[in-house]
PDB file of N, CA and C in Angstrom:
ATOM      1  N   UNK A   1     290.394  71.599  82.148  1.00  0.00           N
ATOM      2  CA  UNK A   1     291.413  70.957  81.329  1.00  0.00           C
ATOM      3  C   UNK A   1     292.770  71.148  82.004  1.00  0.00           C
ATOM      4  N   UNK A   2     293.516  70.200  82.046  1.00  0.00           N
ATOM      5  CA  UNK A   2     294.744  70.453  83.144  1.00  0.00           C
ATOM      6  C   UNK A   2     295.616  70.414  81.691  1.00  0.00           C
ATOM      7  N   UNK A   3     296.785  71.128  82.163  1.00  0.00           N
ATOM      8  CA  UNK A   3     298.130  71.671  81.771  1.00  0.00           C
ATOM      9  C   UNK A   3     298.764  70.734  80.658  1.00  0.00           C
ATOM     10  N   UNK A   4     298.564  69.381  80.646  1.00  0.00           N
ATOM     11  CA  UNK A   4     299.210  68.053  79.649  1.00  0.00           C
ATOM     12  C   UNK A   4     298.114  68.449  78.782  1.00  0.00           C
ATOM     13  N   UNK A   5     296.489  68.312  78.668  1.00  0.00           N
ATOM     14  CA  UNK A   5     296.049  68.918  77.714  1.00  0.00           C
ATOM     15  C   UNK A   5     295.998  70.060  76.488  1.00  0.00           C
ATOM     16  N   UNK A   6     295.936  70.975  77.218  1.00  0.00           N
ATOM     17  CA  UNK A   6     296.378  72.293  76.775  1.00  0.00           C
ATOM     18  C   UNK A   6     297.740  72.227  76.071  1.00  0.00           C
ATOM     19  N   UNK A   7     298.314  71.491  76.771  1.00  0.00           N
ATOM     20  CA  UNK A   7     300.025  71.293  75.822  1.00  0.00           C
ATOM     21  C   UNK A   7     299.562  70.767  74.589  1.00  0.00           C
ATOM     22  N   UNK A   8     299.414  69.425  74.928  1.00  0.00           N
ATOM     23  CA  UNK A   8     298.845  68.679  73.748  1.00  0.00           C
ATOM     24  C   UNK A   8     298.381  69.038  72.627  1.00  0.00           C
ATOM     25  N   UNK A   9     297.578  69.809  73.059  1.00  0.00           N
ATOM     26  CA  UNK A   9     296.520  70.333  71.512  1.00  0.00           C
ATOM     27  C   UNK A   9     297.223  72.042  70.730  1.00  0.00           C
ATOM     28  N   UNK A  10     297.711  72.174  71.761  1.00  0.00           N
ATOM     29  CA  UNK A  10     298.958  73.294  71.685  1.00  0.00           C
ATOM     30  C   UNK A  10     299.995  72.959  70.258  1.00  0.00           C
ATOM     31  N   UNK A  11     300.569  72.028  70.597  1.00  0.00           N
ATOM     32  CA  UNK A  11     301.614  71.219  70.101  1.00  0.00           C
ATOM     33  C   UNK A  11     300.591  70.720  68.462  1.00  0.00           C
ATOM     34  N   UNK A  12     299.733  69.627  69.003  1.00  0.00           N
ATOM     35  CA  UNK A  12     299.090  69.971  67.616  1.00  0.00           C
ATOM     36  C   UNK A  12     298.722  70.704  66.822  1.00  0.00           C
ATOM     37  N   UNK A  13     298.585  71.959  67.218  1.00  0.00           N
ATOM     38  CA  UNK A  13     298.109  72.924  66.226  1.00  0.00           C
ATOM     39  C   UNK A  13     298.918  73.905  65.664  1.00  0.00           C
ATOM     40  N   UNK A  14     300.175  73.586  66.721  1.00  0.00           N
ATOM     41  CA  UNK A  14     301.537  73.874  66.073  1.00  0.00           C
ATOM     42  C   UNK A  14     301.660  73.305  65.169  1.00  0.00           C
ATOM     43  N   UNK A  15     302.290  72.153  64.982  1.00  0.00           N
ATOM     44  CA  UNK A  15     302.332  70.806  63.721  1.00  0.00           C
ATOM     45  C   UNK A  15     301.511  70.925  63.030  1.00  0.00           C
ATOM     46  N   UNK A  16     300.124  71.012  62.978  1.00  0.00           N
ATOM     47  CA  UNK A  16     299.628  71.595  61.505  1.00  0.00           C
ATOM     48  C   UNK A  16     299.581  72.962  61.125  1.00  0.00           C
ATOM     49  N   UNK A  17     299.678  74.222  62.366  1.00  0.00           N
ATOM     50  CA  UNK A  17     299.563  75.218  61.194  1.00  0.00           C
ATOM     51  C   UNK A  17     300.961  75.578  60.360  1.00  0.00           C
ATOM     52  N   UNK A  18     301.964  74.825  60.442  1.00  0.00           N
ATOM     53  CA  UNK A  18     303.154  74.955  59.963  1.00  0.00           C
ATOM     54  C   UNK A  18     304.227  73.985  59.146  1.00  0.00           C
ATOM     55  N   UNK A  19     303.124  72.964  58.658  1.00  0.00           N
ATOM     56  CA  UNK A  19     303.218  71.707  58.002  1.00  0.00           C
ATOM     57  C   UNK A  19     303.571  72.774  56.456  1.00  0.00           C
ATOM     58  N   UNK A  20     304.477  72.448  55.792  1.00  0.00           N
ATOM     59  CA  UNK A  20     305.220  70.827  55.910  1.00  0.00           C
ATOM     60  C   UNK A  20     306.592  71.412  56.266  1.00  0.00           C
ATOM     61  N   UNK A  21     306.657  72.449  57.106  1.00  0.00           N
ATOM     62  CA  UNK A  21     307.814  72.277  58.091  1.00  0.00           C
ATOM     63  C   UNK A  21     307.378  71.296  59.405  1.00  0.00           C
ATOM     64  N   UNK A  22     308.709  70.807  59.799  1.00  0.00           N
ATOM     65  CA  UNK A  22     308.268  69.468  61.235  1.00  0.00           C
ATOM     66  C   UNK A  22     308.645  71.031  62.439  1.00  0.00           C
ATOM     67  N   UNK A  23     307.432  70.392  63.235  1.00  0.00           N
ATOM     68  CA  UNK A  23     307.526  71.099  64.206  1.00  0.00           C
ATOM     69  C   UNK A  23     308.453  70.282  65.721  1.00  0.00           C
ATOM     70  N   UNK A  24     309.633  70.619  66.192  1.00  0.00           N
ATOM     71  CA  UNK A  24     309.677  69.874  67.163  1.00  0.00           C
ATOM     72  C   UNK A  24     310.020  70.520  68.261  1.00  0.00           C
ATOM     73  N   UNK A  25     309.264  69.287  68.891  1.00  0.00           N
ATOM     74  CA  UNK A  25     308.899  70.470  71.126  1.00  0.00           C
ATOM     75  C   UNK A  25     309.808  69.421  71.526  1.00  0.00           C
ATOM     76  N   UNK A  26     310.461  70.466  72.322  1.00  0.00           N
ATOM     77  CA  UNK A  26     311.185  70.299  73.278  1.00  0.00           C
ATOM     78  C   UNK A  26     311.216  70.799  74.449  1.00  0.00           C
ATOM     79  N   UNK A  27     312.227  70.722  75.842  1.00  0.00           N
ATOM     80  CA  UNK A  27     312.585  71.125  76.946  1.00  0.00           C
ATOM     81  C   UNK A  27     311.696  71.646  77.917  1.00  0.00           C
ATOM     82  N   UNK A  28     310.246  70.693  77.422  1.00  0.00           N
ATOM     83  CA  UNK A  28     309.161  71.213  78.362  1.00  0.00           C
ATOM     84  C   UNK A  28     309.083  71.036  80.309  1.00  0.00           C
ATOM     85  N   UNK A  29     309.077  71.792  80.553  1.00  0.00           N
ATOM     86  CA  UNK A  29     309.289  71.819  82.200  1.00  0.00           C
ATOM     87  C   UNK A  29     308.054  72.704  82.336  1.00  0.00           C
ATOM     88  N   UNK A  30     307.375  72.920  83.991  1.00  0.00           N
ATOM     89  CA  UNK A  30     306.575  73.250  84.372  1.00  0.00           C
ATOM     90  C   UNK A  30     305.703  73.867  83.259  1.00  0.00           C
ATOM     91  N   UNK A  31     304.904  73.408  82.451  1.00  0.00           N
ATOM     92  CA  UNK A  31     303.937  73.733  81.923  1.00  0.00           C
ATOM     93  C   UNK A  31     304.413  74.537  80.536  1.00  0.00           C
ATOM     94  N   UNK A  32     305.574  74.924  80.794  1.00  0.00           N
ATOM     95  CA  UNK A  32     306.268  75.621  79.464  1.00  0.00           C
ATOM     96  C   UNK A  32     307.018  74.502  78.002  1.00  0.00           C
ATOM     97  N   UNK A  33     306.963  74.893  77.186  1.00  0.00           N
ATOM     98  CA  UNK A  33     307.542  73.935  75.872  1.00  0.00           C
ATOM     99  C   UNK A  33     308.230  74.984  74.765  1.00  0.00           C
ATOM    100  N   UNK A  34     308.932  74.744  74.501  1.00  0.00           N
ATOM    101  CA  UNK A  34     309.953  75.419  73.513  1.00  0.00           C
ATOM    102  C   UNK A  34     309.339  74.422  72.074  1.00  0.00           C
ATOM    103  N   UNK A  35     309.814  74.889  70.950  1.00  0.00           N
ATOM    104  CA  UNK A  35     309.201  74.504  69.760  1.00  0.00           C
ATOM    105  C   UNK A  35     310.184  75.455  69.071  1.00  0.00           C
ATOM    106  N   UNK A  36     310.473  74.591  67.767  1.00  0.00           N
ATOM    107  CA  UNK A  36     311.170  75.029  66.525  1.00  0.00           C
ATOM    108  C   UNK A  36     311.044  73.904  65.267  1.00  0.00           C
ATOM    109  N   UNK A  37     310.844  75.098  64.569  1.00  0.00           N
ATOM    110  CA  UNK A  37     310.459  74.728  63.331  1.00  0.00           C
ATOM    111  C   UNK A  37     311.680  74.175  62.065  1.00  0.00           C
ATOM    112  N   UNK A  38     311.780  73.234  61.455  1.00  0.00           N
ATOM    113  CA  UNK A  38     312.558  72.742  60.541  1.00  0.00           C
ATOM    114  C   UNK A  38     312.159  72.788  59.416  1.00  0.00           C
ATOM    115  N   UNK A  39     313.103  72.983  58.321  1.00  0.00           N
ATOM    116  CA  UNK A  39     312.423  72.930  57.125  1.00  0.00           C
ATOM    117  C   UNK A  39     312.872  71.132  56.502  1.00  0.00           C
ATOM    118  N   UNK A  40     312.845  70.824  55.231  1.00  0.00           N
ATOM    119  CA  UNK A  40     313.335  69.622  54.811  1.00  0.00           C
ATOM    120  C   UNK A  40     314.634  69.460  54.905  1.00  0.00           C
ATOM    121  N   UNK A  41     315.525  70.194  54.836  1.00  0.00           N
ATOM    122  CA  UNK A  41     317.008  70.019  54.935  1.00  0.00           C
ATOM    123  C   UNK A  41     317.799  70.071  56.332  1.00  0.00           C
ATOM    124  N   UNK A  42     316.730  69.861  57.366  1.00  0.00           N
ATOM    125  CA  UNK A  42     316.875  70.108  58.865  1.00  0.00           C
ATOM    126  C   UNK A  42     317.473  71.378  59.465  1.00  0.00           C
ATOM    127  N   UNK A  43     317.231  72.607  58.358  1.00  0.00           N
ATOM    128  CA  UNK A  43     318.052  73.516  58.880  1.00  0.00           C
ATOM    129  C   UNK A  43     316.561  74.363  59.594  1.00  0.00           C
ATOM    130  N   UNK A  44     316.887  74.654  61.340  1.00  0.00           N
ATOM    131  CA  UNK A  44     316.126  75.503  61.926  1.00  0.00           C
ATOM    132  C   UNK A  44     315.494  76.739  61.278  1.00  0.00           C
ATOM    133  N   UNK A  45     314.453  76.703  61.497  1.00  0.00           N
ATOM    134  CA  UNK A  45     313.843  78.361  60.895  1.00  0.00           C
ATOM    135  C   UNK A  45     313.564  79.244  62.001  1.00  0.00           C
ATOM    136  N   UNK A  46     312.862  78.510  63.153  1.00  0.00           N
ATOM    137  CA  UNK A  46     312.287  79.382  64.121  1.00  0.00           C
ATOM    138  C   UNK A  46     312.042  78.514  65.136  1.00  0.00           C
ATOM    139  N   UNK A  47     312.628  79.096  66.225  1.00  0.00           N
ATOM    140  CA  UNK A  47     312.578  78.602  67.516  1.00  0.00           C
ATOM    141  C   UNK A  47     312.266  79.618  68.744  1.00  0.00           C
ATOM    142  N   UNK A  48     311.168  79.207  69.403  1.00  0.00           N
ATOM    143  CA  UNK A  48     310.052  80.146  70.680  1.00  0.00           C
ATOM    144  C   UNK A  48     310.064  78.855  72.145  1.00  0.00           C
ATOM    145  N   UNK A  49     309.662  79.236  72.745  1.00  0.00           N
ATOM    146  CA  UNK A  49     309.447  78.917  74.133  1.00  0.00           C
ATOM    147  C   UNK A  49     308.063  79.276  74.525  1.00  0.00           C
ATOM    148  N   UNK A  50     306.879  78.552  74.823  1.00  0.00           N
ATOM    149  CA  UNK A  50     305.454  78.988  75.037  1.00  0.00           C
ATOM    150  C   UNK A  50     305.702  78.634  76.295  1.00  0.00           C
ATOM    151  N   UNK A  51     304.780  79.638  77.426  1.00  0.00           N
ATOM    152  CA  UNK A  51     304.044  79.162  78.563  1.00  0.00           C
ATOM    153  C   UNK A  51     302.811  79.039  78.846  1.00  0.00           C
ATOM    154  N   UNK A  52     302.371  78.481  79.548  1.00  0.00           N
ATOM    155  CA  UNK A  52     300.593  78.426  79.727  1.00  0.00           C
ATOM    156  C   UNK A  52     299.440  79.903  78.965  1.00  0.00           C
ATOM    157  N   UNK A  53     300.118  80.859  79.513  1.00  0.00           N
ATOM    158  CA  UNK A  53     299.258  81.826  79.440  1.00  0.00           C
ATOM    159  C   UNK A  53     299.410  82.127  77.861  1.00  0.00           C
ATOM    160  N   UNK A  54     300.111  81.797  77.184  1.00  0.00           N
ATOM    161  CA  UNK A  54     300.068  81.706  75.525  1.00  0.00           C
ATOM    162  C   UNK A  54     299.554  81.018  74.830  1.00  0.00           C
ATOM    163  N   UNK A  55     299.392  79.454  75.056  1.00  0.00           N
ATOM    164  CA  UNK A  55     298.481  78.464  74.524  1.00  0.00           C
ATOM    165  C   UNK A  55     297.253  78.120  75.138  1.00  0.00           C
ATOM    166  N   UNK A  56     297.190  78.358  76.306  1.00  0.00           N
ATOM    167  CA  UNK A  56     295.470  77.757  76.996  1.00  0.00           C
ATOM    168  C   UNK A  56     294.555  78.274  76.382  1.00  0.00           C
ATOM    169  N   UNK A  57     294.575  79.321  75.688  1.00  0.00           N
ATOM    170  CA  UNK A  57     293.162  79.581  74.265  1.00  0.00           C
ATOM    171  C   UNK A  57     293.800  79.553  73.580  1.00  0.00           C
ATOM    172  N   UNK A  58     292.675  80.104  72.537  1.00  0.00           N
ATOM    173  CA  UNK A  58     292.878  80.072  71.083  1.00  0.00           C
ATOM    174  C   UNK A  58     293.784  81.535  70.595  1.00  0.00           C
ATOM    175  N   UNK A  59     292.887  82.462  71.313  1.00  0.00           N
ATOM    176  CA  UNK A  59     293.517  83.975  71.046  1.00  0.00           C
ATOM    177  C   UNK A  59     294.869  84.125  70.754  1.00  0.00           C
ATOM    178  N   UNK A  60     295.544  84.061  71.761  1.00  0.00           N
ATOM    179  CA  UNK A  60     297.060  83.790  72.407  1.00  0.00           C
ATOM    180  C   UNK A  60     297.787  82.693  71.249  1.00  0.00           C
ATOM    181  N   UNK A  61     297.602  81.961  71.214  1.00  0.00           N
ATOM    182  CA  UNK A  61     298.229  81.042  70.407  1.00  0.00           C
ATOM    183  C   UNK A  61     297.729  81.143  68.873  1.00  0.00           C
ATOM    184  N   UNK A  62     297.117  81.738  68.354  1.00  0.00           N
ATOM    185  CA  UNK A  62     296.672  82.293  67.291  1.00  0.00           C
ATOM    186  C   UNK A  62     297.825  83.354  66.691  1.00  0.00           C
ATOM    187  N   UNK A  63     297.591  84.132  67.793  1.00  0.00           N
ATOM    188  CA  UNK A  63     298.621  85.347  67.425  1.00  0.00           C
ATOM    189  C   UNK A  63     300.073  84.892  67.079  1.00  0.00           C
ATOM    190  N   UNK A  64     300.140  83.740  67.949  1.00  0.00           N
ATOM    191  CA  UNK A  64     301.825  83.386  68.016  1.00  0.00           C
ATOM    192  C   UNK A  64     302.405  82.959  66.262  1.00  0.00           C
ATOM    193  N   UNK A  65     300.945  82.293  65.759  1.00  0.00           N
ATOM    194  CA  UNK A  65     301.277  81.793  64.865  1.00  0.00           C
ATOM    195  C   UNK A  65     301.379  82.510  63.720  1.00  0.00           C
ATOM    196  N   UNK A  66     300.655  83.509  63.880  1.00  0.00           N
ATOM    197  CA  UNK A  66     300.413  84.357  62.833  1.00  0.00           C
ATOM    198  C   UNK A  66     301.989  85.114  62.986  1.00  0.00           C
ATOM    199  N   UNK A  67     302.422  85.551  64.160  1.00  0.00           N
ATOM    200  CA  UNK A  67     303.702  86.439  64.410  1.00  0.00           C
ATOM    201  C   UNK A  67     304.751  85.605  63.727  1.00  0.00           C
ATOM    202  N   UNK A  68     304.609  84.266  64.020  1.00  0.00           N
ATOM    203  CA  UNK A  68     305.580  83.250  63.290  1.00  0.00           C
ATOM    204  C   UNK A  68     305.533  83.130  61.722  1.00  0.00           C
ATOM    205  N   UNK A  69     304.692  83.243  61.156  1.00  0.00           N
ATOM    206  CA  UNK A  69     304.511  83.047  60.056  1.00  0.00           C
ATOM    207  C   UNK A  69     305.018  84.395  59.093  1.00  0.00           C
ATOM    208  N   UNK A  70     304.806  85.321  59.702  1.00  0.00           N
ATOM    209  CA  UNK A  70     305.639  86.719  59.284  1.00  0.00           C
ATOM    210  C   UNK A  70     307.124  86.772  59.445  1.00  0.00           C
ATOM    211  N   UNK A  71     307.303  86.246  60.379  1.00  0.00           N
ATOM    212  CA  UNK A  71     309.085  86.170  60.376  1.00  0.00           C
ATOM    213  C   UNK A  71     309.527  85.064  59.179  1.00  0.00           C
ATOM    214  N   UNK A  72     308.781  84.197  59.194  1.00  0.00           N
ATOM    215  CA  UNK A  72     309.486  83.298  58.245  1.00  0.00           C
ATOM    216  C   UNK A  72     309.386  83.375  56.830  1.00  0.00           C
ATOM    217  N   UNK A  73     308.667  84.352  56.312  1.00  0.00           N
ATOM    218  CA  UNK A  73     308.454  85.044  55.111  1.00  0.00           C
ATOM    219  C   UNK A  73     309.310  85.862  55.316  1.00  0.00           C
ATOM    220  N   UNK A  74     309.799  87.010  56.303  1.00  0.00           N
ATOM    221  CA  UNK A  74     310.480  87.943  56.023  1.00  0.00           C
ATOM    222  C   UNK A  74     311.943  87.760  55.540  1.00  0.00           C
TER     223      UNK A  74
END
């Protein structure tokens, strides 16, 4: 699976595990993508920077979300 894949489904599973905040990616360069989360009133909640070695499984990008999801409760 090359690198646009792995983004891809990356990015999707961003956007749903964090619905019905909009997830939006940005400033992706060599294989890396930044992402931040909005709520309805467009005010930022959380904004990260992924590189390959964070999303190409599940593990890795699992964790991220779960780490995310604790900050935004806290």
């Amino acid at each position: 699976m090359t690198h646009t894949l792995h983004t891809q489904n990356a990015i999707r599973t961003l956007t749903n595990a964090f619905a019905p905040l909009s997830c939006l990616i940005g400033a992706a360069r060599n294989g890396s993508f930044s992402f931040t989360l909005v709520d309805e009133h467009g005010i930022a909640r959380r904004s990260e920077r992924l590189y390959p070695e964070q999303y190409a499984s599940a593990a890795p990008l699992q964790a991220i979300i779960d780490r995310t999801r604790q900050a935004l409760v806290a």
